[in-house]
C-alpha atoms as a PDB file:
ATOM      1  CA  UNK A   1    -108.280 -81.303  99.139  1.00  0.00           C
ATOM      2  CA  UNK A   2    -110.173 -82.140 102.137  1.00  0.00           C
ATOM      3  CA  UNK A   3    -107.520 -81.581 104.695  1.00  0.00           C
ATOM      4  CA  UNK A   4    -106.550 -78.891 103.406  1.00  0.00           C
ATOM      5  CA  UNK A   5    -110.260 -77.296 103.624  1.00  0.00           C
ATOM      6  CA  UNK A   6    -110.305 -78.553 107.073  1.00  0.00           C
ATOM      7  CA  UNK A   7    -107.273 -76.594 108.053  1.00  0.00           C
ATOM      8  CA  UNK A   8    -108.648 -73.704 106.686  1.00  0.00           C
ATOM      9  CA  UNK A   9    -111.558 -74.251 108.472  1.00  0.00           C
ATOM     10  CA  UNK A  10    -109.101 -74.716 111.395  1.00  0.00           C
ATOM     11  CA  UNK A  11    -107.226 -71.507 111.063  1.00  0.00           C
ATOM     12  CA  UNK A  12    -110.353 -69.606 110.410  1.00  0.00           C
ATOM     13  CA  UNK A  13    -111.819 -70.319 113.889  1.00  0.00           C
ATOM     14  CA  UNK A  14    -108.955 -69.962 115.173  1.00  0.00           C
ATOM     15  CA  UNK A  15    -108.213 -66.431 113.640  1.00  0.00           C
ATOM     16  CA  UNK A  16    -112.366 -65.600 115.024  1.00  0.00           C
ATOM     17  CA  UNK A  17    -111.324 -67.122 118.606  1.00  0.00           C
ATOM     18  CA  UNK A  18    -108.411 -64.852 119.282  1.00  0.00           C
ATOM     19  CA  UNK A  19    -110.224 -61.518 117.810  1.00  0.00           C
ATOM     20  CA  UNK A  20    -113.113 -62.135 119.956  1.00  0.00           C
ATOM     21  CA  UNK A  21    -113.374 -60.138 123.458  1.00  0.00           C
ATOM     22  CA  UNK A  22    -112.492 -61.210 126.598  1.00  0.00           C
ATOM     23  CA  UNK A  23    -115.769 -61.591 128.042  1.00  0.00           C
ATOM     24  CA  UNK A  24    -114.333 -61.250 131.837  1.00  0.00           C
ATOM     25  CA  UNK A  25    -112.096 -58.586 130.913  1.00  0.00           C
ATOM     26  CA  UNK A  26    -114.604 -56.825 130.101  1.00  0.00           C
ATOM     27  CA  UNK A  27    -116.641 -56.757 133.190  1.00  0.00           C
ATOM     28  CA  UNK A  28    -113.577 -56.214 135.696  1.00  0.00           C
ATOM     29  CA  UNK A  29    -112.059 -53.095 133.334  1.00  0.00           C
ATOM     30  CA  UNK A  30    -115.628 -51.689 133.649  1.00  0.00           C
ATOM     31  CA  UNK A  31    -115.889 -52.072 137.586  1.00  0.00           C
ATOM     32  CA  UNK A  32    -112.346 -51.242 137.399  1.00  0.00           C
ATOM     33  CA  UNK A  33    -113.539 -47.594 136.275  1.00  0.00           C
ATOM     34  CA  UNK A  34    -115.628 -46.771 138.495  1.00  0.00           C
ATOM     35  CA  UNK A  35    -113.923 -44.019 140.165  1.00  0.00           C
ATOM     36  CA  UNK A  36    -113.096 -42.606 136.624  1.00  0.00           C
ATOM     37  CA  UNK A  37    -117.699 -42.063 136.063  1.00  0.00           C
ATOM     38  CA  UNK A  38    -118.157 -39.665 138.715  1.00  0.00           C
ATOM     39  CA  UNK A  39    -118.511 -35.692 137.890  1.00  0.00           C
ATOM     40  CA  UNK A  40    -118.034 -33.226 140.270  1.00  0.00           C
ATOM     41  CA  UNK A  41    -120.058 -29.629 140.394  1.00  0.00           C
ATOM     42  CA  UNK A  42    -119.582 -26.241 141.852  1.00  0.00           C
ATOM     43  CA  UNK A  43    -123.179 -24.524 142.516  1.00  0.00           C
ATOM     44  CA  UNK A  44    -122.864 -20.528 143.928  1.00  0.00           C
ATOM     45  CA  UNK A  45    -125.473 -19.295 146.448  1.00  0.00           C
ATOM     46  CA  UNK A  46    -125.875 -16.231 146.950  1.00  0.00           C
ATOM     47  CA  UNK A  47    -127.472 -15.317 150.625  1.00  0.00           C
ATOM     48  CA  UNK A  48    -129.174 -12.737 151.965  1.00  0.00           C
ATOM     49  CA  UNK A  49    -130.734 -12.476 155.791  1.00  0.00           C
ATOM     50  CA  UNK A  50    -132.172  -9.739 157.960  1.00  0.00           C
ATOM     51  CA  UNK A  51    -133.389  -9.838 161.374  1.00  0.00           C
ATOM     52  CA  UNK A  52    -135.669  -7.266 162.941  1.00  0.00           C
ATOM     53  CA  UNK A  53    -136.120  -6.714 166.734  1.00  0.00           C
ATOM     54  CA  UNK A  54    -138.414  -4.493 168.696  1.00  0.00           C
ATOM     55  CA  UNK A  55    -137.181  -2.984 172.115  1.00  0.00           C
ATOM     56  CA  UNK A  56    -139.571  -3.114 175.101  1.00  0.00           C
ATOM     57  CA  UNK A  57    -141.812  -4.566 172.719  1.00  0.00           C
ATOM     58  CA  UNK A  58    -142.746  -1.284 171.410  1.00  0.00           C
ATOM     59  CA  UNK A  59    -140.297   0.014 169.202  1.00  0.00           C
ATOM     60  CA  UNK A  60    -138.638  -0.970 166.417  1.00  0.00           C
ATOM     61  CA  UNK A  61    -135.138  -1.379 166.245  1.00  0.00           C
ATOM     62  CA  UNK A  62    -132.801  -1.356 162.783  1.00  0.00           C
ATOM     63  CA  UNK A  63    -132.746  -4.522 160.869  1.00  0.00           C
ATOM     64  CA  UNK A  64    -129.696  -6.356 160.670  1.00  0.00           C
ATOM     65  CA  UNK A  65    -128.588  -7.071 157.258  1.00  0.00           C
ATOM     66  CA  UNK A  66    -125.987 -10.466 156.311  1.00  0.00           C
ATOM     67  CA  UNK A  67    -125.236 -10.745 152.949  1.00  0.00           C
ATOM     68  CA  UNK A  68    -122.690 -13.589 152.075  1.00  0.00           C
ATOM     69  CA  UNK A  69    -121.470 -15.640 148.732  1.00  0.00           C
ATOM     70  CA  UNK A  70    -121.602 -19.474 149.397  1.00  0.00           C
ATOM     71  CA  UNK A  71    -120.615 -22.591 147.375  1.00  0.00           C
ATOM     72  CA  UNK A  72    -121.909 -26.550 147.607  1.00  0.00           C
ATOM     73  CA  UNK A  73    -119.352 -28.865 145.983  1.00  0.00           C
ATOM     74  CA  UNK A  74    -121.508 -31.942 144.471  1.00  0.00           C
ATOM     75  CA  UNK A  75    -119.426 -35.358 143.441  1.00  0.00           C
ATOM     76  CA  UNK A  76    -122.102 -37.775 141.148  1.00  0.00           C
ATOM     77  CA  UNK A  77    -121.342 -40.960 139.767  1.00  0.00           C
ATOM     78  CA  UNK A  78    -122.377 -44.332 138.993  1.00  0.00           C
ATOM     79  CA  UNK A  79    -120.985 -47.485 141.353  1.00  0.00           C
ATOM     80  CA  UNK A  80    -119.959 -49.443 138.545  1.00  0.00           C
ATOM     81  CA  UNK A  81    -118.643 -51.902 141.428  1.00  0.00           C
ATOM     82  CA  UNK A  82    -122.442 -52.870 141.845  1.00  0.00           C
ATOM     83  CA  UNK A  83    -122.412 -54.181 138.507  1.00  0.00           C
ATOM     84  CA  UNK A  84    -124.048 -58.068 138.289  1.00  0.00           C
ATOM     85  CA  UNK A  85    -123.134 -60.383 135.971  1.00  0.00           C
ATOM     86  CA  UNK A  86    -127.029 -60.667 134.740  1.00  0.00           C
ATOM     87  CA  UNK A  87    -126.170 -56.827 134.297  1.00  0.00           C
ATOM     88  CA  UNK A  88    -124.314 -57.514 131.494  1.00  0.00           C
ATOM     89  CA  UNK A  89    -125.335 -59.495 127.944  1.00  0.00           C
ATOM     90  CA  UNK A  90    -122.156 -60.341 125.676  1.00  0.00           C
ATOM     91  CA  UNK A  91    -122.948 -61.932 122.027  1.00  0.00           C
ATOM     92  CA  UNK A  92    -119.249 -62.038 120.662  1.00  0.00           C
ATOM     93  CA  UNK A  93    -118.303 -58.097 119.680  1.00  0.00           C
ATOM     94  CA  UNK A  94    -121.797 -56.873 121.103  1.00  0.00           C
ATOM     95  CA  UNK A  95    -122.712 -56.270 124.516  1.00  0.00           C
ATOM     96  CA  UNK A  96    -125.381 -54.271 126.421  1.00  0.00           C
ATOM     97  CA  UNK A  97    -124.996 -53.046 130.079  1.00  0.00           C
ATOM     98  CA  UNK A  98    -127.751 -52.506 132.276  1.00  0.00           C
ATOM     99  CA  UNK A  99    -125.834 -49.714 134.315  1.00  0.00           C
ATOM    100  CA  UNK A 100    -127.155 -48.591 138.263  1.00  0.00           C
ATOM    101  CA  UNK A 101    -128.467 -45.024 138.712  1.00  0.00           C
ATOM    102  CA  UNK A 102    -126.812 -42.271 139.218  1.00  0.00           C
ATOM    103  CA  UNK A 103    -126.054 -41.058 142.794  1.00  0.00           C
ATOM    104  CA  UNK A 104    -124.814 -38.031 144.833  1.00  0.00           C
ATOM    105  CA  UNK A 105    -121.388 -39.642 146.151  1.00  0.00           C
ATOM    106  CA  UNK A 106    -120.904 -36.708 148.190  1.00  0.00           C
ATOM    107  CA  UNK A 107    -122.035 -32.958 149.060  1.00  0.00           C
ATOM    108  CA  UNK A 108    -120.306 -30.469 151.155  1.00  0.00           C
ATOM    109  CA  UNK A 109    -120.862 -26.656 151.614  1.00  0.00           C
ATOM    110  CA  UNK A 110    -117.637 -25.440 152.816  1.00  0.00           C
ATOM    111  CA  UNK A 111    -117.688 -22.925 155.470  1.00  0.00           C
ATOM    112  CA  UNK A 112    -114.294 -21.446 154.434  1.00  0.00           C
ATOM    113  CA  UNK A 113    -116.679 -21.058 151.018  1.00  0.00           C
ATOM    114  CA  UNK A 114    -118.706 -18.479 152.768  1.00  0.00           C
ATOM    115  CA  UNK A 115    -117.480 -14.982 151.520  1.00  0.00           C
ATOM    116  CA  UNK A 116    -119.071 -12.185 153.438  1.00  0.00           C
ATOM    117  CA  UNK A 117    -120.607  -9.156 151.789  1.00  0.00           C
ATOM    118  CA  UNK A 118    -119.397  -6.272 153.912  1.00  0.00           C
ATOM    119  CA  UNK A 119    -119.884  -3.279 152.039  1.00  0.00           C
ATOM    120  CA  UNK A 120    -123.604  -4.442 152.296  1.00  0.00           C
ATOM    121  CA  UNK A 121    -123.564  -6.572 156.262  1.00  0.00           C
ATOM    122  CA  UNK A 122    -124.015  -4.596 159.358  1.00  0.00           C
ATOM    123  CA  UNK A 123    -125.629  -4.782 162.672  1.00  0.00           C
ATOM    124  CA  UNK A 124    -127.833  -2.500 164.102  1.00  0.00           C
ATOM    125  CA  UNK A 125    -127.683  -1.019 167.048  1.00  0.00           C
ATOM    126  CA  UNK A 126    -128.838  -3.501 169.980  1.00  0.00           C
ATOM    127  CA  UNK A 127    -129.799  -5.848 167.382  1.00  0.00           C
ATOM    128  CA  UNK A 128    -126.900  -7.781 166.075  1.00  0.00           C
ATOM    129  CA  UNK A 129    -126.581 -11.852 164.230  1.00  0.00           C
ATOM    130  CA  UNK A 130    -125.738 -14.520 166.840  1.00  0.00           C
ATOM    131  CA  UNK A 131    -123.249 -17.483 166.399  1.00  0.00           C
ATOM    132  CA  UNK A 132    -126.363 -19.083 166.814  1.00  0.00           C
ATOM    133  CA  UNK A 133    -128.325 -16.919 163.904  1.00  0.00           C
ATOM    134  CA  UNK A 134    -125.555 -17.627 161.061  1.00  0.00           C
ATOM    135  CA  UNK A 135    -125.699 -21.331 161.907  1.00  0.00           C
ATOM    136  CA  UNK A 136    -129.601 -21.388 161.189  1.00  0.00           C
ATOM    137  CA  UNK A 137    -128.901 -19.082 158.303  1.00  0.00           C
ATOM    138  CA  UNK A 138    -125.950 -21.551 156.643  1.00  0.00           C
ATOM    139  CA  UNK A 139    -128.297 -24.557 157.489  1.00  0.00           C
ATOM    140  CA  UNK A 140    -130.911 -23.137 155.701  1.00  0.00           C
ATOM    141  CA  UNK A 141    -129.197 -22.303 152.323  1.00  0.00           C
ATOM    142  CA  UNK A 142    -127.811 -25.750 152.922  1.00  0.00           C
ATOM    143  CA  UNK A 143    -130.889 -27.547 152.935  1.00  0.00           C
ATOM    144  CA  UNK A 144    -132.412 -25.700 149.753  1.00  0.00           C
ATOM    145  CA  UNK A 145    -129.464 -26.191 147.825  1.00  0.00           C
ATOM    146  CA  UNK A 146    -130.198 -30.060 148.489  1.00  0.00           C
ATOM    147  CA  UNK A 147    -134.040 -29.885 147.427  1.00  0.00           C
ATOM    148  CA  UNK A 148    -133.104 -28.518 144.351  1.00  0.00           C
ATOM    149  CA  UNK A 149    -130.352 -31.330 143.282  1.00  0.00           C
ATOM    150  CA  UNK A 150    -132.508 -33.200 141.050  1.00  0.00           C
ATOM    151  CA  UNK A 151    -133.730 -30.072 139.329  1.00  0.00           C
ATOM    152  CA  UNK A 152    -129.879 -29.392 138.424  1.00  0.00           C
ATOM    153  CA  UNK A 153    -129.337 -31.282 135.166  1.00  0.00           C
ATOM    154  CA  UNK A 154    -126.463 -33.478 137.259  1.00  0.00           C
ATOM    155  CA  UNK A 155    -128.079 -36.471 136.724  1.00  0.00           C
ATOM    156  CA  UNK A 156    -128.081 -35.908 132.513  1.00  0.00           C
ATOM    157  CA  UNK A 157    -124.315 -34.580 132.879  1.00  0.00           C
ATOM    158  CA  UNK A 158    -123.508 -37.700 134.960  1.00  0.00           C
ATOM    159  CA  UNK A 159    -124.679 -40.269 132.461  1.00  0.00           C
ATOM    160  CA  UNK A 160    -123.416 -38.277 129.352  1.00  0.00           C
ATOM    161  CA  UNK A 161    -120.103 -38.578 131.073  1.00  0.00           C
ATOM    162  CA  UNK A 162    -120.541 -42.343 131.844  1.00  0.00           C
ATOM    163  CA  UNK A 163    -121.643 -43.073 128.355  1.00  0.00           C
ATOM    164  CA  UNK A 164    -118.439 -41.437 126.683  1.00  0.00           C
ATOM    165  CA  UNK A 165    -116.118 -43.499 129.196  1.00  0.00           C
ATOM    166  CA  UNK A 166    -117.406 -46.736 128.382  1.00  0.00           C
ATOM    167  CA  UNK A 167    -118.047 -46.608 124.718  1.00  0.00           C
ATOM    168  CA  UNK A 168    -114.162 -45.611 124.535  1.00  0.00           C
ATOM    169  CA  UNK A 169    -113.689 -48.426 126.923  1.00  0.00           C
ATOM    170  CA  UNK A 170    -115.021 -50.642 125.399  1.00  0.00           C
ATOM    171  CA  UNK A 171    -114.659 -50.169 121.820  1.00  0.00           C
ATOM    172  CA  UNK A 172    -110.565 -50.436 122.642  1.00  0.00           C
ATOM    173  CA  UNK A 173    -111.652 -53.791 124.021  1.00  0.00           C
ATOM    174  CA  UNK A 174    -112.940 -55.123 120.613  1.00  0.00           C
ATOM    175  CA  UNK A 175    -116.946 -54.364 121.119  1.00  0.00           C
ATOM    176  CA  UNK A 176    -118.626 -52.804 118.103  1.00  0.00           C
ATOM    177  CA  UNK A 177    -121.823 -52.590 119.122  1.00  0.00           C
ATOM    178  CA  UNK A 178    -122.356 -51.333 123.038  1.00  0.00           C
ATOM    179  CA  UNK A 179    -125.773 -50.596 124.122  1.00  0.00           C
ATOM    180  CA  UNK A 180    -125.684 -48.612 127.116  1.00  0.00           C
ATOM    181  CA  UNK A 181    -129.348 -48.880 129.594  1.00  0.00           C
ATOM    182  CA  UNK A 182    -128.983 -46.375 132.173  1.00  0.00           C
ATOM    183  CA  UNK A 183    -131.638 -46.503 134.950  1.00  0.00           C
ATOM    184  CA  UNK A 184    -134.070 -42.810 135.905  1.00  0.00           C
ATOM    185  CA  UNK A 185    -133.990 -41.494 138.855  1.00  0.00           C
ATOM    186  CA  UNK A 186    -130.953 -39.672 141.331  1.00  0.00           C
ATOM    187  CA  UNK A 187    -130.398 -41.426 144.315  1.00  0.00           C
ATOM    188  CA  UNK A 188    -129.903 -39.065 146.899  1.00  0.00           C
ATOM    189  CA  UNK A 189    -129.238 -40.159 150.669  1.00  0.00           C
ATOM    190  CA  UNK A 190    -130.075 -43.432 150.102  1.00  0.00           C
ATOM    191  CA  UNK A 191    -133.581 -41.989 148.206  1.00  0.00           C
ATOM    192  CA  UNK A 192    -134.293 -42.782 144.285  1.00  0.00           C
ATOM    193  CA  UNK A 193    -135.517 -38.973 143.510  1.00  0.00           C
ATOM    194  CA  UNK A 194    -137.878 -38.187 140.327  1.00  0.00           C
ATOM    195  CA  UNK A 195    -135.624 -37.302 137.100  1.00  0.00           C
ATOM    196  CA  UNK A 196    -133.720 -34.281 136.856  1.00  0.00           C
ATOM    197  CA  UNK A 197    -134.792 -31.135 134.706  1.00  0.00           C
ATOM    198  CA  UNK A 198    -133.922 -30.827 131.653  1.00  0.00           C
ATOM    199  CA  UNK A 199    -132.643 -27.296 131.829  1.00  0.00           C
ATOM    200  CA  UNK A 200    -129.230 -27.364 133.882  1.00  0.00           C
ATOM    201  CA  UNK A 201    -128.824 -24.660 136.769  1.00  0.00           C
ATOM    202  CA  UNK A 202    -125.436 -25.771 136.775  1.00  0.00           C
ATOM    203  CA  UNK A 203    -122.459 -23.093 137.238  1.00  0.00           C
ATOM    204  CA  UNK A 204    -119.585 -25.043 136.924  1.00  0.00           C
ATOM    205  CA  UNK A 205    -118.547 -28.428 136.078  1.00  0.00           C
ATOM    206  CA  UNK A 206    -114.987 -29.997 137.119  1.00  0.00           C
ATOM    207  CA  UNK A 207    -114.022 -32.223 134.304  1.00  0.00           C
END
């Protein structure tokens, strides 16, 4: 009777042993997919310039009028490659990851983007837009676009993302209970930035 309680006993440990989760599995699958927790967002500008000019500094000429449609392209993610192993607590089907914050990957504002408005554009006479002018004018939009990427709601949409691909992840790895930490904060050019806004200016997001 007592052997045979022992190899039950036996079995049952043994039956535990090869349901638990591969602890180091784990941690490379997650690092693994960190390509797959990025989002990537469209945001549409609309711009609209004018330039005055006086001749003989007297009188005034026409104002030159640009109108033009622009779009940034914004790629977020989080570098689950910077993952430590204190970042992540296993107690057999349980974990909890302490995850990195979120960060602007990359952000471009295509020039080929830039639709001109010419039912609304024009020159005036002797007072026309430079090369020089539509530069300054791009740059511009360009830099308020980026001032207002942690009022976007990308860093919310970023981790809500993240969140979904790891608990599937990880619940097809054996883990019942996942507790997800995410860190506050957008890092943007190498710059943790205050919390985004709740309310998303958003107008399109590539899934």
């Amino acid at each position: 009777m007592k052997c045979l309680v022992i190899i039950l006993v036996f079995i049952a440990i043994q039956f535990v042993s090869c349901h638990k989760p591969d602890e180091g599995l784990a941690v490379s699958k997650i690092q693994k997919a960190s390509k797959l927790a990025t989002a990537e967002f469209t945001l549409n500008k609309a711009i609209v310039a004018t330039k005055g000019k006086t001749f003989l500094w007297v009188i005034e000429l026409n104002e030159a009028i640009f109108v033009a449609n622009t779009q940034a392209i914004i790629k977020a993610g989080i570098d689950l490659e910077k993952l430590k192993k204190s970042d992540v607590e296993i107690d057999g089907t349980k974990i909890r990851i302490a995850l990195p914050n979120v960060e602007i990957l990359n952000f471009s504002y295509p020039i080929e983007k830039v639709v001109i408005n010419e039912s609304i554009s024009e020159d005036a006479f002797m007072n026309k837009f430079s090369i020089k002018d539509y530069d300054n004018i791009l740059e511009d939009a360009e830099l308020k676009i980026r001032a207002l990427i942690p009022y976007l709601g990308i860093e919310d949409a970023t981790k809500q993302k993240t969140r979904v691909l790891l608990e599937t992840l990880l619940h097809s790895l054996g883990y019942t209970e996942i507790y997800l930490e995410f860190k506050d904060g957008l890092v943007l050019d190498g710059v943790v930035t205050k919390p985004s806004a709740s309310d998303s200016w958003i107008s399109n997001e590539k899934k």
